[in-house]
N, C-alpha and C. Protein backbone atom coordinates (compact mmCIF):
# COMPACT_ATOMS: atom_id res chain seq x y z
N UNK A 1 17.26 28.11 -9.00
CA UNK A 1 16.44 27.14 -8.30
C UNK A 1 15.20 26.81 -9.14
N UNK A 2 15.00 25.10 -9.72
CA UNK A 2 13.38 25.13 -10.09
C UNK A 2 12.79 25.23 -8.75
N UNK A 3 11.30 25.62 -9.77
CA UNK A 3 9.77 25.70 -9.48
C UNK A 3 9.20 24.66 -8.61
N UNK A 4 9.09 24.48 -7.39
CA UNK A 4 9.23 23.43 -6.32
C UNK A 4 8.02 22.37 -7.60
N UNK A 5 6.53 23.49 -7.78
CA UNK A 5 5.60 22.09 -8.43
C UNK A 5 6.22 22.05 -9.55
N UNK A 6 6.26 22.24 -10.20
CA UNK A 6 7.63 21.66 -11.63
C UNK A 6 8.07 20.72 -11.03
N UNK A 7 9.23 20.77 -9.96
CA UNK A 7 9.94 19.67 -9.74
C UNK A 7 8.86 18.58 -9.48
N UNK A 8 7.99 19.21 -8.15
CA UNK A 8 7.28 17.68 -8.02
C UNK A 8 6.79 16.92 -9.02
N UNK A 9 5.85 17.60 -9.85
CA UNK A 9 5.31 17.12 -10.78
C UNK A 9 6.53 16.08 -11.82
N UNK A 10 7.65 16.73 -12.07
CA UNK A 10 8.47 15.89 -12.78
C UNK A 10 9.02 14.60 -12.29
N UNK A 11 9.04 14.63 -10.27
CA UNK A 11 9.12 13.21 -10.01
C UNK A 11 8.66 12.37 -9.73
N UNK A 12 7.16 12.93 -9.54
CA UNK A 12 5.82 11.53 -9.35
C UNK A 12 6.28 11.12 -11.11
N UNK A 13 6.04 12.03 -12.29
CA UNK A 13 5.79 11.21 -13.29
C UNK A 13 7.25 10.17 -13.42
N UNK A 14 8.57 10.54 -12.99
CA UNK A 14 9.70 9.87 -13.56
C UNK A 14 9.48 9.06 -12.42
N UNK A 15 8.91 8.80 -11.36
CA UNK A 15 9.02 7.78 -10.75
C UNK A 15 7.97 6.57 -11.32
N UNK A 16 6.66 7.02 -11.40
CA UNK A 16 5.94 6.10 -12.04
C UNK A 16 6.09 5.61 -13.39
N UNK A 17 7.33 6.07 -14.18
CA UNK A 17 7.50 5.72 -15.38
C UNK A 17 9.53 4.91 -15.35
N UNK A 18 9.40 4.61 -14.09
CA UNK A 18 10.85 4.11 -13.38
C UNK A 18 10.82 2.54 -13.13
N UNK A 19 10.99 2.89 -11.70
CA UNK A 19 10.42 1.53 -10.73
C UNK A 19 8.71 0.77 -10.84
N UNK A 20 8.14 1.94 -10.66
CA UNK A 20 6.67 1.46 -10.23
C UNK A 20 6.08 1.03 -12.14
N UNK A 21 6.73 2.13 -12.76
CA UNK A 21 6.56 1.52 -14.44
C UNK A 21 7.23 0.28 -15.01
N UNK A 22 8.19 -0.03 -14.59
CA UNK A 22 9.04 -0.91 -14.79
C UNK A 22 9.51 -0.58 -15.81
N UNK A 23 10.20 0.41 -16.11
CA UNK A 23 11.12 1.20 -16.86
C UNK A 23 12.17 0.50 -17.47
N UNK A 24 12.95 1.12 -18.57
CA UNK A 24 14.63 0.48 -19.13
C UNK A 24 15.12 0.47 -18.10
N UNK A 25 16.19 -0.41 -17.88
CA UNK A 25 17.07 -0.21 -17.16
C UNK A 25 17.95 -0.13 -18.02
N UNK A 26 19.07 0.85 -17.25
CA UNK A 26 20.15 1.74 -17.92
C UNK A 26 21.37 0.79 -17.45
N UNK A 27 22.39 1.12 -18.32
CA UNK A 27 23.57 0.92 -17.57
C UNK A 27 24.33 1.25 -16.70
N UNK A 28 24.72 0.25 -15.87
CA UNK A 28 25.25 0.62 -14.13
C UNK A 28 26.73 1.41 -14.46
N UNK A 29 26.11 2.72 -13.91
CA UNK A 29 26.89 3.43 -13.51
C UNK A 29 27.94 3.40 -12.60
N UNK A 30 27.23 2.87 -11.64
CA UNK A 30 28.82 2.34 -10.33
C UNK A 30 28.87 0.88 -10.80
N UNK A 31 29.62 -0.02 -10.24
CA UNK A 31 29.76 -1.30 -10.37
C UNK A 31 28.66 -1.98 -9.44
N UNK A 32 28.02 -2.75 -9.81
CA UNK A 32 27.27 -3.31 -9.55
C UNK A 32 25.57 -2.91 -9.11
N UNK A 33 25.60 -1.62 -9.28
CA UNK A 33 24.45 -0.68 -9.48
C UNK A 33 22.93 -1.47 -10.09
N UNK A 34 22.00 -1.08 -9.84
CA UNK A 34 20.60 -1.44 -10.79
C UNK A 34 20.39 0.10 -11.17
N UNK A 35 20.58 0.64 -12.27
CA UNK A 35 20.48 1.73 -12.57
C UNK A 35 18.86 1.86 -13.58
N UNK A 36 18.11 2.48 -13.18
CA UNK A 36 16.80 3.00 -14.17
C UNK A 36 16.45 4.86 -14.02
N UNK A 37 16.35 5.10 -15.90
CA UNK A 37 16.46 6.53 -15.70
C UNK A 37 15.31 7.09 -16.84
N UNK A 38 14.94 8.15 -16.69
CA UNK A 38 14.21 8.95 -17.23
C UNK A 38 14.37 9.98 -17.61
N UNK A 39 14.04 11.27 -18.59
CA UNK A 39 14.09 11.98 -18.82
C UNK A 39 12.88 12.97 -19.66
N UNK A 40 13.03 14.23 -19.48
CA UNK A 40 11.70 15.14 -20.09
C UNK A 40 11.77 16.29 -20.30
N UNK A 41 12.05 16.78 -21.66
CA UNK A 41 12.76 18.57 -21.75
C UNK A 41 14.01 18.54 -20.80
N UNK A 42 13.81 19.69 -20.17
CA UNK A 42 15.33 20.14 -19.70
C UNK A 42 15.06 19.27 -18.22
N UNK A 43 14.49 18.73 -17.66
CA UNK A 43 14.54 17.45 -16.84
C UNK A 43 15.18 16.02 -17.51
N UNK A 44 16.24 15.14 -16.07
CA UNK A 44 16.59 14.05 -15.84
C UNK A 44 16.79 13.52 -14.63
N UNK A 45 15.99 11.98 -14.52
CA UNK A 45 15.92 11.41 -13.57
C UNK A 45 16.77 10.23 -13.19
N UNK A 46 17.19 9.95 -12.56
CA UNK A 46 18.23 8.52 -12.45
C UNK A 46 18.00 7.62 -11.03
N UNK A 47 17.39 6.85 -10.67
CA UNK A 47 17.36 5.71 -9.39
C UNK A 47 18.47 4.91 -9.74
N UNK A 48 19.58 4.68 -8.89
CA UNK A 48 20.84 3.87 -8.86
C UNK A 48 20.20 3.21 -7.51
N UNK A 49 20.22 1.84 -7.63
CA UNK A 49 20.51 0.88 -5.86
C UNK A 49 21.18 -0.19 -6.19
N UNK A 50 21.25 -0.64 -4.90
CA UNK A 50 22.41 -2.09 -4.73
C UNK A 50 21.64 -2.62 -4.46
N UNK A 51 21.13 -4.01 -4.27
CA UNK A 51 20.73 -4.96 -3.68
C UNK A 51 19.75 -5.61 -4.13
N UNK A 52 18.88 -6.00 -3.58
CA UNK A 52 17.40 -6.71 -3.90
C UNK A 52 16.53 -7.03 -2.87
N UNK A 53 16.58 -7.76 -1.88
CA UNK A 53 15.59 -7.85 -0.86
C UNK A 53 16.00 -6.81 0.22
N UNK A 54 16.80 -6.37 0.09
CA UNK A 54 17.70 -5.34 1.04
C UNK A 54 18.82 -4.66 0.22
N UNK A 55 18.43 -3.71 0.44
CA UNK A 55 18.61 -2.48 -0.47
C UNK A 55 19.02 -1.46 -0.41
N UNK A 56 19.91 -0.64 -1.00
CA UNK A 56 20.02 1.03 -0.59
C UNK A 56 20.39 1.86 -1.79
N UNK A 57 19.65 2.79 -2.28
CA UNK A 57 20.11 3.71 -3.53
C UNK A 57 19.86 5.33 -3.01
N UNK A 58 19.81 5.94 -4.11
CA UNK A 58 20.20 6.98 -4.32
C UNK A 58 18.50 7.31 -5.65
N UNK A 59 18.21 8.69 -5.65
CA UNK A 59 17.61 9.03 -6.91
C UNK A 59 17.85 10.75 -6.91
N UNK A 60 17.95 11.05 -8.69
CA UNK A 60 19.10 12.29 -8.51
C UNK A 60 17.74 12.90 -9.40
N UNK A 61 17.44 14.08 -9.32
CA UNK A 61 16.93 15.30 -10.65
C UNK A 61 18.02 15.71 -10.95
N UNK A 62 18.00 16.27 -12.22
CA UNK A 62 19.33 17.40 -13.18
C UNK A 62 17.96 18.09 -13.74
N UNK A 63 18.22 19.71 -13.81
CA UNK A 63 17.54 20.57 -14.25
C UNK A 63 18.59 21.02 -15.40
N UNK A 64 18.66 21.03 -16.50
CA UNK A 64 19.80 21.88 -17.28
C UNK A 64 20.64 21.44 -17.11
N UNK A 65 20.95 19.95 -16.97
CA UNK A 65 22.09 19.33 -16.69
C UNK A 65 22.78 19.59 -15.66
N UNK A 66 22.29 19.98 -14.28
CA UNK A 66 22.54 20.44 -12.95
C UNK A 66 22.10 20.02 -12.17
N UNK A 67 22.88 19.40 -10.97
CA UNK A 67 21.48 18.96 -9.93
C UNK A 67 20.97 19.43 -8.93
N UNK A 68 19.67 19.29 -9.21
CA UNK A 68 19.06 20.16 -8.18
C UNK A 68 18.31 19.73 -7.15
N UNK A 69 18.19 17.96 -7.01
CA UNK A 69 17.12 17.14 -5.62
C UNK A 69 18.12 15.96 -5.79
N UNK A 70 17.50 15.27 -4.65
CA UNK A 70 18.64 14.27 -4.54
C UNK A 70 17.70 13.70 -3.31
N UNK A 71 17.45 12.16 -3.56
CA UNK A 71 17.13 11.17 -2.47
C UNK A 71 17.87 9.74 -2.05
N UNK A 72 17.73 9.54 -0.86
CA UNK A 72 18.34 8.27 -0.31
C UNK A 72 18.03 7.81 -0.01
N UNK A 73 17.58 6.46 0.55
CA UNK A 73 17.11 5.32 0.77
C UNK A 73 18.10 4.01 1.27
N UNK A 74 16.72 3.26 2.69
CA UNK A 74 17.52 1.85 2.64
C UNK A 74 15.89 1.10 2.97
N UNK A 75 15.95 0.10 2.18
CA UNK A 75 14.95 -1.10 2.32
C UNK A 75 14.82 -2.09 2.75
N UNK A 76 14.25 -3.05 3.42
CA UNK A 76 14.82 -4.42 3.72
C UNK A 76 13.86 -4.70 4.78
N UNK A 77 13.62 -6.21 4.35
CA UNK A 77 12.73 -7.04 4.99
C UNK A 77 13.37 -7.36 6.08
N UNK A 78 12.07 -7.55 7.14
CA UNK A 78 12.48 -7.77 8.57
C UNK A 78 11.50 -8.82 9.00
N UNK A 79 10.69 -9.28 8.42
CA UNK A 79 9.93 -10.73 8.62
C UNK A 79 10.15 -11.51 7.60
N UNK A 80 11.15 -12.08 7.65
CA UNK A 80 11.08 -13.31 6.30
C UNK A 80 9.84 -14.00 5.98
N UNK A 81 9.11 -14.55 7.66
CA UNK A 81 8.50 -15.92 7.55
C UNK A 81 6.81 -15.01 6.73
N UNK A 82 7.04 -13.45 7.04
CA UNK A 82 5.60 -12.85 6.57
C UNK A 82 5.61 -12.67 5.48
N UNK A 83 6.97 -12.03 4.70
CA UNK A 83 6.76 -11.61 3.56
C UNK A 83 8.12 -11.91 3.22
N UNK A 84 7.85 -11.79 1.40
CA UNK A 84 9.49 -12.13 0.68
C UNK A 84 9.50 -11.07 -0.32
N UNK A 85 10.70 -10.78 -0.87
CA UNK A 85 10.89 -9.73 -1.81
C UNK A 85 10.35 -9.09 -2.65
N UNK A 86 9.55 -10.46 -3.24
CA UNK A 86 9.21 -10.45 -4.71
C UNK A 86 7.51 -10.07 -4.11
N UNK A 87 6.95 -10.60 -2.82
CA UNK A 87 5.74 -10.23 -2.87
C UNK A 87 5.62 -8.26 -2.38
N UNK A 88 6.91 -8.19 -1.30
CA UNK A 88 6.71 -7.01 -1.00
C UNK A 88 6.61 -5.89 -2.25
N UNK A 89 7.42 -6.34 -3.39
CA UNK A 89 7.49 -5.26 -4.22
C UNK A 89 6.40 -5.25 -5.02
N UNK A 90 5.48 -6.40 -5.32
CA UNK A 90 4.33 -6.01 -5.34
C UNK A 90 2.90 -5.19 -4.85
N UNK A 91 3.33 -5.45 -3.82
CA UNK A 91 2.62 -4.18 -2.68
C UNK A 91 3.42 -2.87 -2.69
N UNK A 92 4.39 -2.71 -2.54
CA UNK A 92 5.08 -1.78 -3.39
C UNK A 92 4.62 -0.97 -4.32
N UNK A 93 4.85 -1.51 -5.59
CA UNK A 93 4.13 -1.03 -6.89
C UNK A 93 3.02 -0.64 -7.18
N UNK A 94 2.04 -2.03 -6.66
CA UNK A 94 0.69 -1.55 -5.92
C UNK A 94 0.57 -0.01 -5.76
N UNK A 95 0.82 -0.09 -4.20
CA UNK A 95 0.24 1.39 -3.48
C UNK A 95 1.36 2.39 -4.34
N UNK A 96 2.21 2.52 -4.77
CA UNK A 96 3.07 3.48 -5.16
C UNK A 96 1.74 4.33 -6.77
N UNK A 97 1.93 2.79 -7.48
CA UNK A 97 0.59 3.37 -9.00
C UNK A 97 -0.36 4.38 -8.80
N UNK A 98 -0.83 3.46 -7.38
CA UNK A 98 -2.22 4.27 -7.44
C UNK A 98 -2.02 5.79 -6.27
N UNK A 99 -0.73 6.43 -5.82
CA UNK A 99 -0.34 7.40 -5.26
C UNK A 99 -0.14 8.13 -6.30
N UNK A 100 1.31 7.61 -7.38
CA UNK A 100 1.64 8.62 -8.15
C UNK A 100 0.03 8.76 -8.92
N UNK A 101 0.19 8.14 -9.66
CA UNK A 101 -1.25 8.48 -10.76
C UNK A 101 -2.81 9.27 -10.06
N UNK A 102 -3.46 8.31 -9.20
CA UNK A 102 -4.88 8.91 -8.57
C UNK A 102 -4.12 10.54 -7.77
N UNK A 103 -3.43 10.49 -7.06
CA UNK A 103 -2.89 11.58 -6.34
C UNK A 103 -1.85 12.29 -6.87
N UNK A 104 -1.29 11.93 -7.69
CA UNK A 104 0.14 12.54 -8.23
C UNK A 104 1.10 13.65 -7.51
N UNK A 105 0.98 12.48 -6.35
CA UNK A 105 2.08 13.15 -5.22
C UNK A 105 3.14 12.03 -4.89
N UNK A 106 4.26 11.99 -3.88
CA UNK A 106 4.98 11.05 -3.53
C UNK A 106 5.18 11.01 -2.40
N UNK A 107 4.67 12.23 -1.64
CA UNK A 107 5.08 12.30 -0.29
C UNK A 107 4.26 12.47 0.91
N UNK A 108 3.57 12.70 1.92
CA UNK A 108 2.67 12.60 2.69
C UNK A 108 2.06 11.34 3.25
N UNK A 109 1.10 11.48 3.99
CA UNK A 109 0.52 10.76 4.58
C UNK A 109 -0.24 9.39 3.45
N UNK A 110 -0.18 7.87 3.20
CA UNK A 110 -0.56 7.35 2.36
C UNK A 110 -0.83 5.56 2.62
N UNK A 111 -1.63 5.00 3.12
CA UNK A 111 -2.29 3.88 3.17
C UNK A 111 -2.98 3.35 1.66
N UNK A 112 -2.54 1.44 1.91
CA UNK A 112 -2.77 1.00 0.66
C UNK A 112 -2.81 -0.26 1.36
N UNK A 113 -4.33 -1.14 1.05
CA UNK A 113 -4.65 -2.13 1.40
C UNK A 113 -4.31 -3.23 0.00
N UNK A 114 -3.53 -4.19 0.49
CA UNK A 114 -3.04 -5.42 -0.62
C UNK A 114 -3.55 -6.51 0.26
N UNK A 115 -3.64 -7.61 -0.90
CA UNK A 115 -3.78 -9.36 -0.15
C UNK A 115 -2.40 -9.49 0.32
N UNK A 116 -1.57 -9.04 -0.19
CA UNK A 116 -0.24 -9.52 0.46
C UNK A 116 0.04 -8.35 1.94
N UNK A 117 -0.40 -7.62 2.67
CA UNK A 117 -0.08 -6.43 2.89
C UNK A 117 -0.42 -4.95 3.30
N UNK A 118 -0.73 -4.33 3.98
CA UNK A 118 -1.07 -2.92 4.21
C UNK A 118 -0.21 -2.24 3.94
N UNK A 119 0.39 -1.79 2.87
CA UNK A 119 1.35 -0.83 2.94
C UNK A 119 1.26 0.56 3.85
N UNK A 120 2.41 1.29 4.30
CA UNK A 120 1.77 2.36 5.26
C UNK A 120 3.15 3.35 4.72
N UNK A 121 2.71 4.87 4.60
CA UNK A 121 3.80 5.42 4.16
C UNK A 121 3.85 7.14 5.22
N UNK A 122 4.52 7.25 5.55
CA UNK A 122 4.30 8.38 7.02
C UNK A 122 5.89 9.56 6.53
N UNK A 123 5.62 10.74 5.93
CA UNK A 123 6.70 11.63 5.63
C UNK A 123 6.29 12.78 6.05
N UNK A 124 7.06 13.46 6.71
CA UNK A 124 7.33 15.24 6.65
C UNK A 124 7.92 15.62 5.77
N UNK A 125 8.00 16.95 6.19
CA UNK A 125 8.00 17.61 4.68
C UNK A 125 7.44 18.01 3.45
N UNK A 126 8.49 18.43 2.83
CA UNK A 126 7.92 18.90 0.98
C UNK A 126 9.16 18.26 0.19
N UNK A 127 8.92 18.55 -1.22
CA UNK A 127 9.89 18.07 -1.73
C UNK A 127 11.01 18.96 -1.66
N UNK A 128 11.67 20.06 -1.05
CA UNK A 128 12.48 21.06 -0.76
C UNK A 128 13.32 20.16 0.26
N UNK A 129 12.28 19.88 0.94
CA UNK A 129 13.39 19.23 2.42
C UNK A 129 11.98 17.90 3.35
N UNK A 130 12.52 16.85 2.99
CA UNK A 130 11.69 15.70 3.52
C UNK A 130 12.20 14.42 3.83
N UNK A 131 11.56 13.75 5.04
CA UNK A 131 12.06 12.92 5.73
C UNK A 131 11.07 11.75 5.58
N UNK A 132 11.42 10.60 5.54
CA UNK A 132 9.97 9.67 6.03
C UNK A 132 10.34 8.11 6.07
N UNK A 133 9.27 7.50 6.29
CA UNK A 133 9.38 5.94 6.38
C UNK A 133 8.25 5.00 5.29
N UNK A 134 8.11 4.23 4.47
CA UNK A 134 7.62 3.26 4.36
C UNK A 134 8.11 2.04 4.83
N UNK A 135 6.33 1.37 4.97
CA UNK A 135 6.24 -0.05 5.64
C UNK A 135 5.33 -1.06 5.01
N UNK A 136 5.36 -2.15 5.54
CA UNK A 136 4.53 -3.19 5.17
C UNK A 136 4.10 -4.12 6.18
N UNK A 137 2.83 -3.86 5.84
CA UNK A 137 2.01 -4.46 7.52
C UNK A 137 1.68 -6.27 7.69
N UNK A 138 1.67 -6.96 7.75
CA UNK A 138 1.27 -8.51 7.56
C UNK A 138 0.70 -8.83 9.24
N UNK A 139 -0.32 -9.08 9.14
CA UNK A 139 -0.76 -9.90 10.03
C UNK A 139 -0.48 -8.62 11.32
N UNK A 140 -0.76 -7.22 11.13
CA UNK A 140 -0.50 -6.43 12.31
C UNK A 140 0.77 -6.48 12.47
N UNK A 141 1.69 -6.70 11.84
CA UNK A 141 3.51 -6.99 12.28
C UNK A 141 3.92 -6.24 11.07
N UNK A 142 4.96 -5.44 11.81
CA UNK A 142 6.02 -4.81 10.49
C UNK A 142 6.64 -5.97 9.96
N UNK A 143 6.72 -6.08 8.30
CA UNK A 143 7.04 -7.23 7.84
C UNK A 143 8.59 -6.48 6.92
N UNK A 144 8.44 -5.50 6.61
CA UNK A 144 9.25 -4.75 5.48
C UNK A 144 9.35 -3.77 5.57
N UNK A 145 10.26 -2.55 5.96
CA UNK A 145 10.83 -1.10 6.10
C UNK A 145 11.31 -0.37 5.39
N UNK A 146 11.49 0.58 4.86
CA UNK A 146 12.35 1.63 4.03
C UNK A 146 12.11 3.02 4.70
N UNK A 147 13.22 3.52 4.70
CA UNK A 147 13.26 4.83 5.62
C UNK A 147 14.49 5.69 4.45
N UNK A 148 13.70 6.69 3.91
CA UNK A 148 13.96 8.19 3.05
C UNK A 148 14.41 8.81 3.45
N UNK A 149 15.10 9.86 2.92
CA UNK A 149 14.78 11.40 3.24
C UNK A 149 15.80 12.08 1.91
N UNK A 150 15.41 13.36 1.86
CA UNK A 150 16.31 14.23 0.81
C UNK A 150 15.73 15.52 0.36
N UNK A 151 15.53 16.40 -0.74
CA UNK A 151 15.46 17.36 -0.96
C UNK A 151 15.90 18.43 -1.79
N UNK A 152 16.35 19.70 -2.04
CA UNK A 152 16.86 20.53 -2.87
C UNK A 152 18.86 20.30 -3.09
N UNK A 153 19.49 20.33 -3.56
CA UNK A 153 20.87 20.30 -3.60
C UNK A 153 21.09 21.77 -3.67
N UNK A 154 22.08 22.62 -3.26
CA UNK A 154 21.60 23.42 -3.57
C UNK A 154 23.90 24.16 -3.67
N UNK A 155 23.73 24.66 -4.54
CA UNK A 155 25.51 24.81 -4.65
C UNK A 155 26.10 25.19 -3.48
């Protein structure tokens, strides 16, 4: 089993050097996949999703070429007329930068004021075993949802 802060620490940075970095993208592994991946010593990171304004992936750790965390995800706008893809993922990226980097955490309690947006992010847990939701606030109205959860793999 890794070192729970090892692990964390290895997926705030592979996340902010992923999605929120705007990372390579790799080649799709499943068919039709958006695959972006990372790696660091005996750490590897991989985010696989489908979609675009509505969404659902997967993000894997390998310790020693083994895996050892594993997350899931589904995304998707629920106010068209408030918000659209391209702005949500800016609020997105937004509050995600300044979580991983100023806080260099991914999980807990986390508010982020945008012109486009309040992002709002509400999880239990640790990175062992965690559940949660992000949102996007417009005008006091849920505009945009994603609901997590995942944790240790464990043989």
């Amino acid at each position: 089993m890794p070192d729970l802060a090892e692990l964390n620490d290895f997926i705030v940075n592979a996340k902010a050097e992923t999605y929120v970095g705007d990372g390579e993208r790799m080649p799709s592994c499943r068919s039709g996949s958006h695959d972006i991946g990372y790696a660091s010593g005996c750490w590897r990171y991989l985010d696989s999703y489908f979609g675009g304004t509505d969404f659902s992936g997967q993000e894997v750790v390998w310790h020693d070429d083994q895996p050892v965390w594993a997350m899931n995800y589904f995304g998707h706008i629920i106010e068209h007329d408030l918000i659209d893809g391209h702005r949500a993922g800016m609020v997105i990226k937004a509050a995600l930068l300044r979580l991983y980097l100023d806080e260099k955490r991914f999980l807990g309690e986390y508010e982020f004021e945008h012109a486009f947006g309040r992002y709002v992010d509400r999880s239990t847990g640790n990175c062992d075993h965690f559940i949660g939701r992000e949102a996007i606030m417009v005008n006091g109205r849920k505009a945009y949802e994603l609901d997590y959860r995942g944790g240790l793999i464990v043989p």
